[in-house]
C-alpha atoms as a PDB file:
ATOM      1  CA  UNK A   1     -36.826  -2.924  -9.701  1.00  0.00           C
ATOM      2  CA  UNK A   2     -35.596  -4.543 -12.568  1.00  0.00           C
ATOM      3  CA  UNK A   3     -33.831  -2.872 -15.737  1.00  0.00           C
ATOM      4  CA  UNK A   4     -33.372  -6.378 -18.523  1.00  0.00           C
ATOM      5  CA  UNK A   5     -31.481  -4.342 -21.773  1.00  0.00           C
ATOM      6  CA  UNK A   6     -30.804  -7.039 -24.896  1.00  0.00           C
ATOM      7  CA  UNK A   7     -28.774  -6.019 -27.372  1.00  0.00           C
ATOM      8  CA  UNK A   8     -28.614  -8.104 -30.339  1.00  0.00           C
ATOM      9  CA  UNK A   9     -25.325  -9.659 -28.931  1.00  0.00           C
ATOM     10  CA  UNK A  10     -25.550  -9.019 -24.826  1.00  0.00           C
ATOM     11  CA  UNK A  11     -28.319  -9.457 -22.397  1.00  0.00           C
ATOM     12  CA  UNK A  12     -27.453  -7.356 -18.979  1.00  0.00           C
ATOM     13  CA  UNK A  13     -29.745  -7.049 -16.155  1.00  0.00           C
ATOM     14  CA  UNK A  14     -29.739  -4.810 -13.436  1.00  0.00           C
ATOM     15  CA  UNK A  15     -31.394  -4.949 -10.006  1.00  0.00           C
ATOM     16  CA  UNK A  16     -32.224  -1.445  -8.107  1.00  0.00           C
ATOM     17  CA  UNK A  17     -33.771  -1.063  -5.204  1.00  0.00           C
ATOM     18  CA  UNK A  18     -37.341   0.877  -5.985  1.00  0.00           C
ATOM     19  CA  UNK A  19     -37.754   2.877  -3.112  1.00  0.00           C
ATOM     20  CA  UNK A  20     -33.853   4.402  -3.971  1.00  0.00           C
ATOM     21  CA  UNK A  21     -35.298   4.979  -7.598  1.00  0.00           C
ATOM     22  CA  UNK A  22     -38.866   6.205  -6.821  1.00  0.00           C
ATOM     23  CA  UNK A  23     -39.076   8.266  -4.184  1.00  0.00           C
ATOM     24  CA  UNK A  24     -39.141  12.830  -3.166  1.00  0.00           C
ATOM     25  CA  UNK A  25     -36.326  13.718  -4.108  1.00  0.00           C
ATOM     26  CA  UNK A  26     -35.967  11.547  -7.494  1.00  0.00           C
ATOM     27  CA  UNK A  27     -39.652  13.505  -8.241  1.00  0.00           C
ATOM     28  CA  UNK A  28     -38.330  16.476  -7.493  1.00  0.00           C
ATOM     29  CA  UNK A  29     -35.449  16.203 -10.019  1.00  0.00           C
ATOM     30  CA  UNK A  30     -37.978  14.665 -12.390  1.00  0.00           C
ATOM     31  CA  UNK A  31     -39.925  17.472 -12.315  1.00  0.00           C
ATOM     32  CA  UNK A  32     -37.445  20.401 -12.892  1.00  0.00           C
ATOM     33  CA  UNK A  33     -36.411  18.562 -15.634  1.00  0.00           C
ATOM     34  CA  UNK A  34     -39.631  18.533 -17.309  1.00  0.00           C
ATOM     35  CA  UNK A  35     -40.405  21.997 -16.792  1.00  0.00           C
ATOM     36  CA  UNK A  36     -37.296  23.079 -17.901  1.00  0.00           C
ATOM     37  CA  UNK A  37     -37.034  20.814 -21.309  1.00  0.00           C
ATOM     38  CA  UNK A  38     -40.705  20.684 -22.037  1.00  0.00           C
ATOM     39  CA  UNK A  39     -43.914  22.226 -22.421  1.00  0.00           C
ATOM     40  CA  UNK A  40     -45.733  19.883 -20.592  1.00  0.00           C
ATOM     41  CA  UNK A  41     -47.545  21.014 -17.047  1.00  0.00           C
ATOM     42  CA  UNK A  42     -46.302  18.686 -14.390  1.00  0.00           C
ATOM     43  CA  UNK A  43     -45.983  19.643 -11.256  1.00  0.00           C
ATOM     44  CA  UNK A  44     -43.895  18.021  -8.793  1.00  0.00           C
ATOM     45  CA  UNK A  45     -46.770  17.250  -6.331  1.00  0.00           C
ATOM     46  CA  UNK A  46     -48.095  15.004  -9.107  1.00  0.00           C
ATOM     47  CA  UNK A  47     -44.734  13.092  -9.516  1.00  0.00           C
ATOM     48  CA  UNK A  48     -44.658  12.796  -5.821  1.00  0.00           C
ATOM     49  CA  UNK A  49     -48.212  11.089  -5.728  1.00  0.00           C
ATOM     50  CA  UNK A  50     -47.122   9.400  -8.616  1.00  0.00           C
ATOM     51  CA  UNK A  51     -43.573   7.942  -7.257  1.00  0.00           C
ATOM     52  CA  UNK A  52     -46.062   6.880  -4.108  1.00  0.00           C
ATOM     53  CA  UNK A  53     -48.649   5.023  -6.114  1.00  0.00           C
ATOM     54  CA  UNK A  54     -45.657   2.839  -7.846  1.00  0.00           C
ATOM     55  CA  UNK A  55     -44.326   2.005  -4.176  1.00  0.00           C
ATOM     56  CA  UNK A  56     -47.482   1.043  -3.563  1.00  0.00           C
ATOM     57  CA  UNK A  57     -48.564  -0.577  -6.366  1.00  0.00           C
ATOM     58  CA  UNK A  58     -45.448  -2.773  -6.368  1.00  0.00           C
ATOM     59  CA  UNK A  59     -46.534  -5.456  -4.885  1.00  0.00           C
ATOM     60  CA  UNK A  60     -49.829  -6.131  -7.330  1.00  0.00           C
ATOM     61  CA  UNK A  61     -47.133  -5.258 -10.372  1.00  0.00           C
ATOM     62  CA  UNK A  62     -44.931  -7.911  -9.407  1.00  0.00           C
ATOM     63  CA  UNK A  63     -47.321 -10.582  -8.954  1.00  0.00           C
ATOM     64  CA  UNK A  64     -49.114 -10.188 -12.225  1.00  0.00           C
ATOM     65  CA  UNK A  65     -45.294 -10.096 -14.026  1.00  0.00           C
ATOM     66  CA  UNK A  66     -46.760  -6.824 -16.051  1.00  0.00           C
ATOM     67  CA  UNK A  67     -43.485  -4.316 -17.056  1.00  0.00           C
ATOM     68  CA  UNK A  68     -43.684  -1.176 -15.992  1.00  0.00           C
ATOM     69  CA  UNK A  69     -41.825  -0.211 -19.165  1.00  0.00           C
ATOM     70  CA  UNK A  70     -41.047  -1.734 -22.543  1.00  0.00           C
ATOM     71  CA  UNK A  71     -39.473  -0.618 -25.102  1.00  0.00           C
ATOM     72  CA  UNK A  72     -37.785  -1.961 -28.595  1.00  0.00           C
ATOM     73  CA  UNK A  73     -36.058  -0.152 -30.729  1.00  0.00           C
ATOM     74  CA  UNK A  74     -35.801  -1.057 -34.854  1.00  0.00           C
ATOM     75  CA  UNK A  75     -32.443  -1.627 -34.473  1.00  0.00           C
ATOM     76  CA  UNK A  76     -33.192  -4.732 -32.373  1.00  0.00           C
ATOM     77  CA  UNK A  77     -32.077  -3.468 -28.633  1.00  0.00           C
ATOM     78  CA  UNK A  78     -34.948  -4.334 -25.759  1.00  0.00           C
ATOM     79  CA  UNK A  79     -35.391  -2.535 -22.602  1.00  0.00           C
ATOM     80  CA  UNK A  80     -38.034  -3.823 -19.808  1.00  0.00           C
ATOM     81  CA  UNK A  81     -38.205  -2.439 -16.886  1.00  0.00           C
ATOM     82  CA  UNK A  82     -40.242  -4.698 -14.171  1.00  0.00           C
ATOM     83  CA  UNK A  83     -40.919  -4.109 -10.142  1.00  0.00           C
END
């Protein structure tokens, strides 16, 4: 996995392994964080099929270069994360 943040003056980038990010216990975490702050309904079964399906679908991510997350903010700052 990679994490590319631009600021207006600094580009960093930052390499992490996917299967350290992505994986039970991660989910887990995930999910009694979003029970606890939220109103949303997510179990953490879900996030565990759903931390499985981005292990697997890294492979067919990375060869069509499409981010798993983008985001820009008005103030000019760019995160993309990519597998």
């Amino acid at each position: 996995m990679r994490i590319y943040v631009e600021e207006r003056t600094k580009k960093r980038t930052i390499r992490f392994p996917t299967r350290l990010a992505v994986n039970r216990l991660t989910a887990s975490i995930a999910g009694a964080a979003v029970r606890k702050r939220t109103d949303v309904e997510l179990s953490t079964a879900a996030l565990v099929r759903l931390a499985r399906e981005i292990n697997r679908a890294k492979a067919s991510l990375r060869r069509m270069h499409m981010p798993l997350v983008e985001v820009e903010s008005s103030g000019g700052e760019r995160v993309l994360i990519s597998l």
